[in-house]
Protein backbone atom coordinates (compact mmCIF):
# COMPACT_ATOMS: atom_id res chain seq x y z
CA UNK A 1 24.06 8.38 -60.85
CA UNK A 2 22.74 10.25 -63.85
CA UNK A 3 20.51 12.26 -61.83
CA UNK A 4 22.98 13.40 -59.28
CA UNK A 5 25.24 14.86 -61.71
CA UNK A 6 22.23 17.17 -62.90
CA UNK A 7 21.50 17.84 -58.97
CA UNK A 8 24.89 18.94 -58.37
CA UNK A 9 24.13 21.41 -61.57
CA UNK A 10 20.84 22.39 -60.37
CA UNK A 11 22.67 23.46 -56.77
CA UNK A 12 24.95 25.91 -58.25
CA UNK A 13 22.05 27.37 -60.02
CA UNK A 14 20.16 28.01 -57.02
CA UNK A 15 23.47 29.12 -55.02
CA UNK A 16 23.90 31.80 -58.43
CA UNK A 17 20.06 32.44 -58.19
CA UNK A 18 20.73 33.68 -54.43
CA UNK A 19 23.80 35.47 -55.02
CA UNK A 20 25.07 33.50 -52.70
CA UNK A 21 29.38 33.10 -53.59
CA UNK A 22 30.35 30.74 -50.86
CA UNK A 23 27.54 28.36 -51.96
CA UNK A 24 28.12 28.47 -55.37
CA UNK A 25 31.63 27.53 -55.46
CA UNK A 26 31.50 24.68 -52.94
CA UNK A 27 29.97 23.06 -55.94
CA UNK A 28 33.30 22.80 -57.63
CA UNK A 29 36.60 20.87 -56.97
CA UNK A 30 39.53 22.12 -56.11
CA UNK A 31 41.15 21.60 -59.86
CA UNK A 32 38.15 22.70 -61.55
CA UNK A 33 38.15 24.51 -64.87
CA UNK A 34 35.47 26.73 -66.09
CA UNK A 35 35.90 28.20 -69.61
CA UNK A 36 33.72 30.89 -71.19
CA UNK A 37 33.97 31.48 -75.04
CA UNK A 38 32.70 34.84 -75.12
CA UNK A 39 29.91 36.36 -76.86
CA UNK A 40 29.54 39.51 -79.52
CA UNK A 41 29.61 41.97 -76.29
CA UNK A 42 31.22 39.98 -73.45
CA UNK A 43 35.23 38.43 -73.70
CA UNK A 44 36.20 35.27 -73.33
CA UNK A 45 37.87 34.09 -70.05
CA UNK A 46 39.17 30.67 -68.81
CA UNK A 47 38.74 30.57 -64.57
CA UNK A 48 40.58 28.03 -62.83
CA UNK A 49 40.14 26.38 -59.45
CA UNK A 50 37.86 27.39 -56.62
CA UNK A 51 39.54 31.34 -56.53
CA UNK A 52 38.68 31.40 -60.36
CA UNK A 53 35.47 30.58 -59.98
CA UNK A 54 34.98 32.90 -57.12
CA UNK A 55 36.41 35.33 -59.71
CA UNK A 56 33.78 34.34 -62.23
CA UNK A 57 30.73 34.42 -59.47
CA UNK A 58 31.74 37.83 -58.26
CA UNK A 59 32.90 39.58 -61.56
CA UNK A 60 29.18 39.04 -62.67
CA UNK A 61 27.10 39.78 -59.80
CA UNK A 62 29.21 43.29 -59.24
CA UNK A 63 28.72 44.32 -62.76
CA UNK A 64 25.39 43.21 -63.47
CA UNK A 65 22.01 42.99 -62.07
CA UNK A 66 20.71 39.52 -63.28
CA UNK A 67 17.07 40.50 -64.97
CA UNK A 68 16.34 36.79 -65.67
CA UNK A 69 18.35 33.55 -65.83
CA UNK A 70 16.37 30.43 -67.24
CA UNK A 71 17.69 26.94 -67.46
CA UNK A 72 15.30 25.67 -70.23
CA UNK A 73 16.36 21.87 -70.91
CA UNK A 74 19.26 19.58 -69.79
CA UNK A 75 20.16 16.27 -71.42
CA UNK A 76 22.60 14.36 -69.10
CA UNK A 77 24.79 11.62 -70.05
CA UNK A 78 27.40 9.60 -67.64
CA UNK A 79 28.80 12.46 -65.54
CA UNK A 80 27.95 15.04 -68.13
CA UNK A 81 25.56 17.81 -68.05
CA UNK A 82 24.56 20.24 -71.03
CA UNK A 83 22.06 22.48 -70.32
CA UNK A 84 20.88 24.71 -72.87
CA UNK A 85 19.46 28.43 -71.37
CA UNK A 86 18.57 31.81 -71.68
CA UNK A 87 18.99 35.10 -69.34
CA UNK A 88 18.45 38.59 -69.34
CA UNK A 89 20.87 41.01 -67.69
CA UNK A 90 22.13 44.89 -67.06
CA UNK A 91 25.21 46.20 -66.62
CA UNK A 92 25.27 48.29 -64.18
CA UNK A 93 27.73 50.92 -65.09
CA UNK A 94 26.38 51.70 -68.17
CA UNK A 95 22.62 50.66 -67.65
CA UNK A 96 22.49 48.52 -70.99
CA UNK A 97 20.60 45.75 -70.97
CA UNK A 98 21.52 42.67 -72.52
CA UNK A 99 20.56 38.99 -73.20
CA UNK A 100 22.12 35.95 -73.81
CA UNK A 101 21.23 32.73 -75.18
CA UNK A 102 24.04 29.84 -74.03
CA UNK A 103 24.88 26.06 -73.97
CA UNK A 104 26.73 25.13 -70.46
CA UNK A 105 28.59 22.04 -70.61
CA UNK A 106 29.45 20.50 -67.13
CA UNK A 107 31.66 17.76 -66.13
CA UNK A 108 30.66 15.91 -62.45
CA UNK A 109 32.98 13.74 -60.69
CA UNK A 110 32.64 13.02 -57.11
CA UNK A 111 29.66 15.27 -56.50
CA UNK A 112 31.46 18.30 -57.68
CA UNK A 113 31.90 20.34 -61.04
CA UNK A 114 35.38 19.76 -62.70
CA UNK A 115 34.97 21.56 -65.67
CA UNK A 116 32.01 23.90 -66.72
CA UNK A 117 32.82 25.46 -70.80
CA UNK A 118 30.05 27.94 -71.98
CA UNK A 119 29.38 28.87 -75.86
CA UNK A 120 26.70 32.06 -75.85
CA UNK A 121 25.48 34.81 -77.92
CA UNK A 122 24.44 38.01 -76.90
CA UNK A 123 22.64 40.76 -77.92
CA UNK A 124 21.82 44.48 -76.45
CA UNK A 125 18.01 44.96 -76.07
C-alpha cells in the first residue's frame, strides 16, 4: 500500500514531465486541494478540485519553460508522500531564470491525490 501511494506521486510527475494537462490531473480527486506557500519571487495560491489544478498545471507551463525538475528523495508513510526536490525554470516573459528548492507533501486516498501543500524557496540565477 505504501508503495502505491508514491506510484500515484511518481505518475503525476511524469504526466508534468510531458506537459501533458489531462494526464496530470486525472491523478487527483474530484475534492482535491493543492496549496502552494509561495516563495521570495513566486505568490502563494491555494487550487481546489480538478479545474484548480488544471489552473495550477497550465498557469506554469504557459509562463515558464521548465529547465530542470528533480525529485531527489521521498519518505512515504501510510497514504502520505513528502518528497523533497529541486528545479530550474524561466519565465518566459521576462527571460529570468530561476530555481527553486521545495518540500511537496501529498495525501493518497483511493489511488488519487487529495491534497498536495508545497513550502519552497527561490532564487533568480
Amino acid at each position: 500500500m505504501k508503495n502505491s501511494a508514491r506510484a500515484i506521486v511518481e505518475k503525476m510527475f511524469t504526466a508534468f514531465s510531458s506537459g501533458d494537462a489531462d494526464a496530470f490531473v486525472a491523478t487527483v480527486s474530484e475534492d482535491t486541494v493543492w496549496v502552494y506557500h509561495g516563495t521570495q519571487i513566486i505568490p502563494a495560491g491555494t487550487f481546489e478540485k480538478k479545474e484548480g489544478v488544471r489552473t495550477f498545471f497550465t498557469n506554469i507551463m504557459e509562463r515558464t519553460e521548465i529547465i530542470n525538475f528533480e525529485p531527489q528523495q521521498y519518505i512515504v508513510e501510510g497514504n502520505m508522500v513528502v518528497v523533497l526536490g529541486k528545479e530550474h525554470q524561466k519565465v518566459k516573459r521576462s527571460g529570468r531564470e530561476l530555481k527553486q528548492k521545495w518540500v511537496q507533501i501529498y495525501t493518497v486516498e483511493n489511488e488519487l491525490i487529495t491534497k498536495m501543500e508545497e513550502f519552497a524557496t527561490s532564487e533568480e540565477v
